[in-house]
PDB file of N, CA and C in Angstrom:
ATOM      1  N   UNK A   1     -28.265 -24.140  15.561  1.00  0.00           N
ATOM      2  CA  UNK A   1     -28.137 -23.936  14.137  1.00  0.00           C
ATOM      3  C   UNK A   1     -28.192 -22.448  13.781  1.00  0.00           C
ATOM      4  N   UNK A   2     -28.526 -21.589  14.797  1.00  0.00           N
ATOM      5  CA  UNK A   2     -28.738 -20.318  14.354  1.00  0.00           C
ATOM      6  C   UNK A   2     -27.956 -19.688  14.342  1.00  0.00           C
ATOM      7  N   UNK A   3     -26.466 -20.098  15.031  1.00  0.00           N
ATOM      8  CA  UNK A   3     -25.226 -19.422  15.248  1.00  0.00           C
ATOM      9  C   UNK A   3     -24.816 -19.703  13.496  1.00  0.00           C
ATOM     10  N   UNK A   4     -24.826 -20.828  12.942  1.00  0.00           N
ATOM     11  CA  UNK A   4     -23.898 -20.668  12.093  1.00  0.00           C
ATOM     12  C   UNK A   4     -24.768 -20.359  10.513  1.00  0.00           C
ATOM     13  N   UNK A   5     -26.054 -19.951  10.609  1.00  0.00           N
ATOM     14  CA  UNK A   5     -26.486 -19.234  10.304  1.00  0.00           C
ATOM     15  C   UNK A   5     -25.958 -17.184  10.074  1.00  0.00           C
ATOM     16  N   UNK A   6     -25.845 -17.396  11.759  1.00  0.00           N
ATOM     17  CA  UNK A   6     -25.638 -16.297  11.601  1.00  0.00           C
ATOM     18  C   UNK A   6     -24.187 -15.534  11.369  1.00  0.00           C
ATOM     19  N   UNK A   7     -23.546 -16.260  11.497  1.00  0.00           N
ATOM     20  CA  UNK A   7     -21.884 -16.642  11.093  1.00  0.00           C
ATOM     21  C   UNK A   7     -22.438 -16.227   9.076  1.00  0.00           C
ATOM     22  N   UNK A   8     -22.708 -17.062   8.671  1.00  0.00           N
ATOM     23  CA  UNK A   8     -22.876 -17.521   7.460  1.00  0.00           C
ATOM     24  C   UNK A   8     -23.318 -15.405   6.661  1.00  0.00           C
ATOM     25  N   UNK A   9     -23.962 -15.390   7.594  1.00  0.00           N
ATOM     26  CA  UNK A   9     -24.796 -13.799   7.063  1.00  0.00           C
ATOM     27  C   UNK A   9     -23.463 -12.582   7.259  1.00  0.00           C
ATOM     28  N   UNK A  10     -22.988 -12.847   8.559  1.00  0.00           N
ATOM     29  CA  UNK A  10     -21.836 -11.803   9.026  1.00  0.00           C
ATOM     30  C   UNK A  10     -20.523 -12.057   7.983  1.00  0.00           C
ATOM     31  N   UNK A  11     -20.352 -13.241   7.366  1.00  0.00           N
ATOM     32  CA  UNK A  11     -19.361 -13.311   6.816  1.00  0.00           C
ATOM     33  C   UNK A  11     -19.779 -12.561   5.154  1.00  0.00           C
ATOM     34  N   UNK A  12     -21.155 -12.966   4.779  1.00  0.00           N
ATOM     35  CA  UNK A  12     -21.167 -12.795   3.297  1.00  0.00           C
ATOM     36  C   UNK A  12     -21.794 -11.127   3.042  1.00  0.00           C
ATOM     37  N   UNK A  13     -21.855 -10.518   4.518  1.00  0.00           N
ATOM     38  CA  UNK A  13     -21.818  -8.861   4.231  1.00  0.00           C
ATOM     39  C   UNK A  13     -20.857  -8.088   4.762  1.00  0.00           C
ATOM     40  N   UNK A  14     -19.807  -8.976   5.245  1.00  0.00           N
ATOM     41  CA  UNK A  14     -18.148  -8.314   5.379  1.00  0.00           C
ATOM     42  C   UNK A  14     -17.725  -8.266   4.050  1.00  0.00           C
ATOM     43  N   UNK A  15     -18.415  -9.515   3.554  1.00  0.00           N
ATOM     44  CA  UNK A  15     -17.500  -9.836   2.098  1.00  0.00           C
ATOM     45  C   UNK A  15     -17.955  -8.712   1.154  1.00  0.00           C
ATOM     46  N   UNK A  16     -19.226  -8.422   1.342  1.00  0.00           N
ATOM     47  CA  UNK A  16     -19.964  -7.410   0.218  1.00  0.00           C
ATOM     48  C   UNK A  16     -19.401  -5.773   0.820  1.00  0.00           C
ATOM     49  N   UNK A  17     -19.463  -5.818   1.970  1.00  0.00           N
ATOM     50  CA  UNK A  17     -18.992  -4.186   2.528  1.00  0.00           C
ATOM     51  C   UNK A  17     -17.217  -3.672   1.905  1.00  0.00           C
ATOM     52  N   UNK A  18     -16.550  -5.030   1.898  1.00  0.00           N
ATOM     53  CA  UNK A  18     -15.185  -5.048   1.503  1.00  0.00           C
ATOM     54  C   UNK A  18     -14.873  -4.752   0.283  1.00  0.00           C
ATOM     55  N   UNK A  19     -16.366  -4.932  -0.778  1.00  0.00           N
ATOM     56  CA  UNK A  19     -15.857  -5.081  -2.500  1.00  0.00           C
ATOM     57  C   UNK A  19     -16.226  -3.251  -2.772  1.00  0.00           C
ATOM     58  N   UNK A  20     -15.293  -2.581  -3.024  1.00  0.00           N
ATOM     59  CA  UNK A  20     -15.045  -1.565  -3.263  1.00  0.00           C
ATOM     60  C   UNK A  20     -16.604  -0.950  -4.349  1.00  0.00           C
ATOM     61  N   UNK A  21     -16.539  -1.876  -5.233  1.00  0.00           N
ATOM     62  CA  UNK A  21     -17.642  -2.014  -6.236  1.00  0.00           C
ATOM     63  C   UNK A  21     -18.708  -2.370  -6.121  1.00  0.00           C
ATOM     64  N   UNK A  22     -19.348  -2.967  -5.172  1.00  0.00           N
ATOM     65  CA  UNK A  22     -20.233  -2.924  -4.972  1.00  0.00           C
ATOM     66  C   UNK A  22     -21.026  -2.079  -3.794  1.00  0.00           C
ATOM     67  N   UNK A  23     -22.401  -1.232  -4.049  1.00  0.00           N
ATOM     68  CA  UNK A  23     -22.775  -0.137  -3.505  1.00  0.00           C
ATOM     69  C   UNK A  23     -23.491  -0.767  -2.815  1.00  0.00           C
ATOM     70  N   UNK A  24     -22.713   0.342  -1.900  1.00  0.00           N
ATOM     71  CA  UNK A  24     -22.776  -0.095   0.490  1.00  0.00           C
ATOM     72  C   UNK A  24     -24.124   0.464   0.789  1.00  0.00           C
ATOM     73  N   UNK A  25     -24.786   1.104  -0.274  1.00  0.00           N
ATOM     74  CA  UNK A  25     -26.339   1.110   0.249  1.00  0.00           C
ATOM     75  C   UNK A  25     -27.104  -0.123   0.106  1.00  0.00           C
ATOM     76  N   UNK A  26     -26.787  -0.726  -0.797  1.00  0.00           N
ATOM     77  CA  UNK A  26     -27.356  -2.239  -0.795  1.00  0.00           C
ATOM     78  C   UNK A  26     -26.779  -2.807   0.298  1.00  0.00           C
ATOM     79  N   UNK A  27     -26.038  -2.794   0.212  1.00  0.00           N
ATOM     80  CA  UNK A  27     -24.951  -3.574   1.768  1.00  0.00           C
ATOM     81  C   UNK A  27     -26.158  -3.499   2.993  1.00  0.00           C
ATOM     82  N   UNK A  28     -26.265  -2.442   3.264  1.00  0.00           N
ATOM     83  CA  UNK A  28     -27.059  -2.210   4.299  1.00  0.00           C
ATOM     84  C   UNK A  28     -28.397  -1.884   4.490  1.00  0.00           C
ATOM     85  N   UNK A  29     -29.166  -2.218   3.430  1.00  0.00           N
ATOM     86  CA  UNK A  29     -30.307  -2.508   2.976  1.00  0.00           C
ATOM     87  C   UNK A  29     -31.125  -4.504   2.897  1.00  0.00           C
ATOM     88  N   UNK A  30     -29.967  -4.888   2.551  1.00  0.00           N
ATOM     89  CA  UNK A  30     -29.893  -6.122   2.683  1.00  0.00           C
ATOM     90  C   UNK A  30     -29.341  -6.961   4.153  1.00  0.00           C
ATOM     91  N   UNK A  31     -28.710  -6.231   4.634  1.00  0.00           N
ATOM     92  CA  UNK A  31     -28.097  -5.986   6.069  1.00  0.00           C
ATOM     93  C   UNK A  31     -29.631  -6.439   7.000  1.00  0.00           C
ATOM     94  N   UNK A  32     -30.164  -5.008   6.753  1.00  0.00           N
ATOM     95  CA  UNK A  32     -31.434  -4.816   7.446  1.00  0.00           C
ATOM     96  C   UNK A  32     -32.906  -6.255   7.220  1.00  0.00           C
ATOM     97  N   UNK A  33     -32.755  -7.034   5.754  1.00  0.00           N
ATOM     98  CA  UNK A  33     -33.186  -7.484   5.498  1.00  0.00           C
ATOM     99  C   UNK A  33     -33.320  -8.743   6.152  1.00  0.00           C
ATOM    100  N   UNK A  34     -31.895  -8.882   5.819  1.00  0.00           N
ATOM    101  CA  UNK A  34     -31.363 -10.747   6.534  1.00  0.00           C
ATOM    102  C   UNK A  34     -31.261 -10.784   8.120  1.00  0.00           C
ATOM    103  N   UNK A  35     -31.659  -9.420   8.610  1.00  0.00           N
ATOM    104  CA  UNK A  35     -31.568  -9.529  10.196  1.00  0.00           C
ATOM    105  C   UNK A  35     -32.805  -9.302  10.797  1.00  0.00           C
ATOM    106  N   UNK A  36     -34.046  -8.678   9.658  1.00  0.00           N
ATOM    107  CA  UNK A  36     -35.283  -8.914  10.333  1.00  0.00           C
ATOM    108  C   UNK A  36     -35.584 -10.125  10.278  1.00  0.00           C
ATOM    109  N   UNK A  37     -36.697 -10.159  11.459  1.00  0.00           N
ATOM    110  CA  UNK A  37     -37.607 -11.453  11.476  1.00  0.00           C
ATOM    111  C   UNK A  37     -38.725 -11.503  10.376  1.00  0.00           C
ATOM    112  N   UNK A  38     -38.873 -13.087   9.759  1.00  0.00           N
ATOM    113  CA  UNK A  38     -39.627 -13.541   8.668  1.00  0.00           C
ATOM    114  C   UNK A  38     -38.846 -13.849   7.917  1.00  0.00           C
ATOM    115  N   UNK A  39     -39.646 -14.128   6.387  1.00  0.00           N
ATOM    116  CA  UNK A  39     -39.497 -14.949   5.639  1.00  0.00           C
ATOM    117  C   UNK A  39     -38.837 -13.622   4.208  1.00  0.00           C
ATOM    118  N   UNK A  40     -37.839 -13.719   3.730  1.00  0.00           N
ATOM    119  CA  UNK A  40     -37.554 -12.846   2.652  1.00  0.00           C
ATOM    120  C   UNK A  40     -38.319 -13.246   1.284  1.00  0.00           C
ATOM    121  N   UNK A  41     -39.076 -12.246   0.645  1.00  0.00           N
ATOM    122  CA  UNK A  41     -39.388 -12.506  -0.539  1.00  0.00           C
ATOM    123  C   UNK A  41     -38.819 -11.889  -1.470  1.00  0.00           C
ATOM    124  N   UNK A  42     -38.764 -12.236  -3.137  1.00  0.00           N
ATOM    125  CA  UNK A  42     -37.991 -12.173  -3.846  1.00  0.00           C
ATOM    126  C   UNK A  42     -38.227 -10.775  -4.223  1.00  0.00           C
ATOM    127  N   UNK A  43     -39.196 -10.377  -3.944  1.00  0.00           N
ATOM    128  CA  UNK A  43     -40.223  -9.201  -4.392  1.00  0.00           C
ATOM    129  C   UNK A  43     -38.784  -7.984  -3.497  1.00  0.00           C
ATOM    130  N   UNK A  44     -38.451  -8.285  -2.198  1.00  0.00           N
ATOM    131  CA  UNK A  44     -37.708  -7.572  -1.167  1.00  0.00           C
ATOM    132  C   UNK A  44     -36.219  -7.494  -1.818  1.00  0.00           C
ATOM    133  N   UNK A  45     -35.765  -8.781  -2.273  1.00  0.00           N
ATOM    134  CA  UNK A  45     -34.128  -8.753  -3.036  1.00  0.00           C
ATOM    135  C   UNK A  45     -34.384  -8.131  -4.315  1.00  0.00           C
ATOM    136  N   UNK A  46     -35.591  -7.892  -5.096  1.00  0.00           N
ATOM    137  CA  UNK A  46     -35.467  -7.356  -6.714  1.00  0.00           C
ATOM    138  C   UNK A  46     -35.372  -5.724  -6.285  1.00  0.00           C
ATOM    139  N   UNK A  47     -36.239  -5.362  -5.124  1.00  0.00           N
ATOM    140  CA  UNK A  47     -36.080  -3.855  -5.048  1.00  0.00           C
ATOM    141  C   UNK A  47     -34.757  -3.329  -4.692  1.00  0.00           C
ATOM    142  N   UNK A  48     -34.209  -4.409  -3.478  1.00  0.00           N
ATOM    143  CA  UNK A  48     -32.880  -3.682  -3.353  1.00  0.00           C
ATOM    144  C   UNK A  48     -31.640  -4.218  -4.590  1.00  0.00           C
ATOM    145  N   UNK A  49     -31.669  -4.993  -4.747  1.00  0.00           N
ATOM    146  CA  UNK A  49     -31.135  -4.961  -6.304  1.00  0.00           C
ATOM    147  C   UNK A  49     -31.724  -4.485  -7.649  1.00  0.00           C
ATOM    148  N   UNK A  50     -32.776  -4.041  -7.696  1.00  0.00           N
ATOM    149  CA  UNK A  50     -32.679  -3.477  -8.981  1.00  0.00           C
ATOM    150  C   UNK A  50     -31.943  -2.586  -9.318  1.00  0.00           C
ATOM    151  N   UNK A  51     -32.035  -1.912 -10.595  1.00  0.00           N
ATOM    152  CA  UNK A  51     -31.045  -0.912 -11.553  1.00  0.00           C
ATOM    153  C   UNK A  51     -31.856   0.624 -11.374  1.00  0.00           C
ATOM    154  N   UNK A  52     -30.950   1.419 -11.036  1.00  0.00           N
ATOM    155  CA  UNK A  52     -31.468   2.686 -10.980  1.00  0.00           C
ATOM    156  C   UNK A  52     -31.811   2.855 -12.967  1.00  0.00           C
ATOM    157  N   UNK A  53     -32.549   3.818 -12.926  1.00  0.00           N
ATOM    158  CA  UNK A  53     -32.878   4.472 -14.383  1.00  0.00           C
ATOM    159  C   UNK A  53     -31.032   4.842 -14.828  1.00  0.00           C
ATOM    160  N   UNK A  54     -30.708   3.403 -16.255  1.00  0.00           N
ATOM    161  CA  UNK A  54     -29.399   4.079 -16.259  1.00  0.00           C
ATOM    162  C   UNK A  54     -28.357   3.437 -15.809  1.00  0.00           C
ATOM    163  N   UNK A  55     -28.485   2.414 -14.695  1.00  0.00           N
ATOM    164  CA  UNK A  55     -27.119   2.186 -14.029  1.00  0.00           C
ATOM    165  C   UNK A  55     -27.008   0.871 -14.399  1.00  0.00           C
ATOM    166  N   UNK A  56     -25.869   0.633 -13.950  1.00  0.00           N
ATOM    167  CA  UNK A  56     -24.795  -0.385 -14.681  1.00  0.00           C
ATOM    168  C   UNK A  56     -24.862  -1.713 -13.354  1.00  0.00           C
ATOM    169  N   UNK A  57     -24.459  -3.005 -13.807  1.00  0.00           N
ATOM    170  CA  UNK A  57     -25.211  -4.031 -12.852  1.00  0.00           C
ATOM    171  C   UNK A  57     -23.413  -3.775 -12.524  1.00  0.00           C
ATOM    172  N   UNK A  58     -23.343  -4.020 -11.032  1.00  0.00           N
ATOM    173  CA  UNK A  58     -21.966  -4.276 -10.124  1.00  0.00           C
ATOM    174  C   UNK A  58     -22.107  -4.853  -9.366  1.00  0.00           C
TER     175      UNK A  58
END
């Protein structure tokens, strides 16, 4: 089950690296996230998605 797991992750940060508009530091912040070991908390997706002072949601 972990292959298509991991299928599932490789596909949906090709998809995010590909969108012109959306910023590839998250890409690879979240990258880093979904490939460590443990459990993700929401606390971990609000930091790398939050809004800089100012910026616009993409």
């Amino acid at each position: 089950m972990a292959s298509l797991q991991e299928a599932v992750v490789k596909k949906f940060l090709q998809t995010l690296d590909e969108n012109e508009t959306f910023d590839q530091s998250k890409t690879a912040k979240l990258e880093a996230l979904l490939k460590a070991d443990g459990k993700i908390k929401p606390d971990d997706l609000a930091a790398i998605f939050a809004l800089p002072d100012g910026g616009e949601i993409l």
